[in-house]
Protein backbone atom coordinates (compact mmCIF):
# COMPACT_ATOMS: atom_id res chain seq x y z
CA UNK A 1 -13.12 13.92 16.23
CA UNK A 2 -11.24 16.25 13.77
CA UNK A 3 -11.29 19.28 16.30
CA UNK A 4 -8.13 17.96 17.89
CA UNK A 5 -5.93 18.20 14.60
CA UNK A 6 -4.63 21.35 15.18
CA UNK A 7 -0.52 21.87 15.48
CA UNK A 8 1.10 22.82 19.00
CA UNK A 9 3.11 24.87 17.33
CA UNK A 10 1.48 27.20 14.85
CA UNK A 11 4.31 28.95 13.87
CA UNK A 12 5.31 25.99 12.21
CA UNK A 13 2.70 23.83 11.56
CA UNK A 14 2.79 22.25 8.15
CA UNK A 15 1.30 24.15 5.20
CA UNK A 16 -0.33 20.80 3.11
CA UNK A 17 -1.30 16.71 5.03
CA UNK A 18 -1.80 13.76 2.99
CA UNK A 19 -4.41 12.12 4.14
CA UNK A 20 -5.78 8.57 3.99
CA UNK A 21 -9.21 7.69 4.68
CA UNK A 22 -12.14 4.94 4.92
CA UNK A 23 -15.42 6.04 3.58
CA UNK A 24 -18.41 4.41 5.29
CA UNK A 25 -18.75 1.06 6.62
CA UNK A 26 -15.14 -0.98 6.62
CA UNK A 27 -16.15 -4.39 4.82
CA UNK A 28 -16.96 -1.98 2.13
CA UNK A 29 -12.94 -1.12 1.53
CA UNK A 30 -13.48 2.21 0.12
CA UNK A 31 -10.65 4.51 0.79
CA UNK A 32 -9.53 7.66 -0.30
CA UNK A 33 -5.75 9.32 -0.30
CA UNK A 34 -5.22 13.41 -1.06
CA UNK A 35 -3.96 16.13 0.04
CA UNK A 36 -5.48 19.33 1.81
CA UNK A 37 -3.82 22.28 3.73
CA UNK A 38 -6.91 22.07 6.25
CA UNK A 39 -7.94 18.43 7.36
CA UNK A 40 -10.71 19.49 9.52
CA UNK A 41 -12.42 21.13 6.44
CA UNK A 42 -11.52 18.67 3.82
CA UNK A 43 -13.21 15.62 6.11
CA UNK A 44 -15.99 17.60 6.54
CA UNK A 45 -16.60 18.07 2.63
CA UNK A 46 -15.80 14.53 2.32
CA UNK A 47 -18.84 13.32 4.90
CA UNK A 48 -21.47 15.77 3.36
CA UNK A 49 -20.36 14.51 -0.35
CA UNK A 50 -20.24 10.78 0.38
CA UNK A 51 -23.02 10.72 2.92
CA UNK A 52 -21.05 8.23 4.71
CA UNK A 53 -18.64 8.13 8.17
CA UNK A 54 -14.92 9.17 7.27
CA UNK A 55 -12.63 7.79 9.11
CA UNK A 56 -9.01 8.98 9.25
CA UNK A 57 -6.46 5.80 8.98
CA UNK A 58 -3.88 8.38 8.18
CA UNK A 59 -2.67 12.16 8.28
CA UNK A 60 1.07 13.31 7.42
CA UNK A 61 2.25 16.52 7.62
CA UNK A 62 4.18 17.54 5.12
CA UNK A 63 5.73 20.97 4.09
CA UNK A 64 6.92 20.86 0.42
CA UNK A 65 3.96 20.36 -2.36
CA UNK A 66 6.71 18.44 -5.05
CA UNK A 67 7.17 15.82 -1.74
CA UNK A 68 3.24 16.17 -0.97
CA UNK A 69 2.33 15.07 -4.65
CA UNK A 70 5.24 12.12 -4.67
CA UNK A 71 4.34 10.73 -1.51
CA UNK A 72 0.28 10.87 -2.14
CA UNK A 73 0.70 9.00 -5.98
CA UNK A 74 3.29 6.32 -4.32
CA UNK A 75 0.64 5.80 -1.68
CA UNK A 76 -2.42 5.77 -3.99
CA UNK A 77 -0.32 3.31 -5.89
CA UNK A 78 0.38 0.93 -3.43
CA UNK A 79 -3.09 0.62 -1.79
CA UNK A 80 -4.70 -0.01 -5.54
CA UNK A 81 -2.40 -3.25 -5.40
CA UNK A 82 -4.23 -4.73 -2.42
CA UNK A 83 -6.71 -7.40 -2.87
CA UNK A 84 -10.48 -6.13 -1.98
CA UNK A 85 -9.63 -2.19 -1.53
CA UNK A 86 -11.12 0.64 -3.95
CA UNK A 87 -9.35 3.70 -4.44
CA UNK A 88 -11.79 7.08 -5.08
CA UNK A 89 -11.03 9.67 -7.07
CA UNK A 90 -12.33 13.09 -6.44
């Protein structure tokens, strides 16, 4: 699933993704938003930690880490605010 995330254009593929996932089964509403400079890796770590399916609602590349960090906290804050979803922190 995640071996197709790679850039058609490396010389300027983005250097960090935010990334927004769904850990295990969906009625469960677990999700978790951060930010990694290699999404194939980073989903792995997350499925051998949580023991669970990951699955990837969202990925956006991004190039400057101030904009990375804004965007992932503004996101993080607005999914907390929905009714029945539970935000994990690392």
């Amino acid at each position: 699933m995640t071996e197709n995330l790679k850039s058609s254009c490396p010389h300027h593929a983005p250097k960090e993704y935010i990334y927004f996932v769904r850990i295990g089964d969906p009625s469960a509403r677990l999700f978790k938003i951060g930010t990694t400079n290699d999404i194939n890796r980073r989903i792995k770590e997350h499925k051998r930690y949580y023991k669970e399916d990951i699955t990837i609602l969202g990925l956006i590349p991004l190039t400057s880490k101030y904009t990375t960090l804004r965007v992932e906290k503004k996101m993080i804050d607005l999914w907390k605010t929905f009714e029945g979803w539970v935000y994990k922190r690392n």
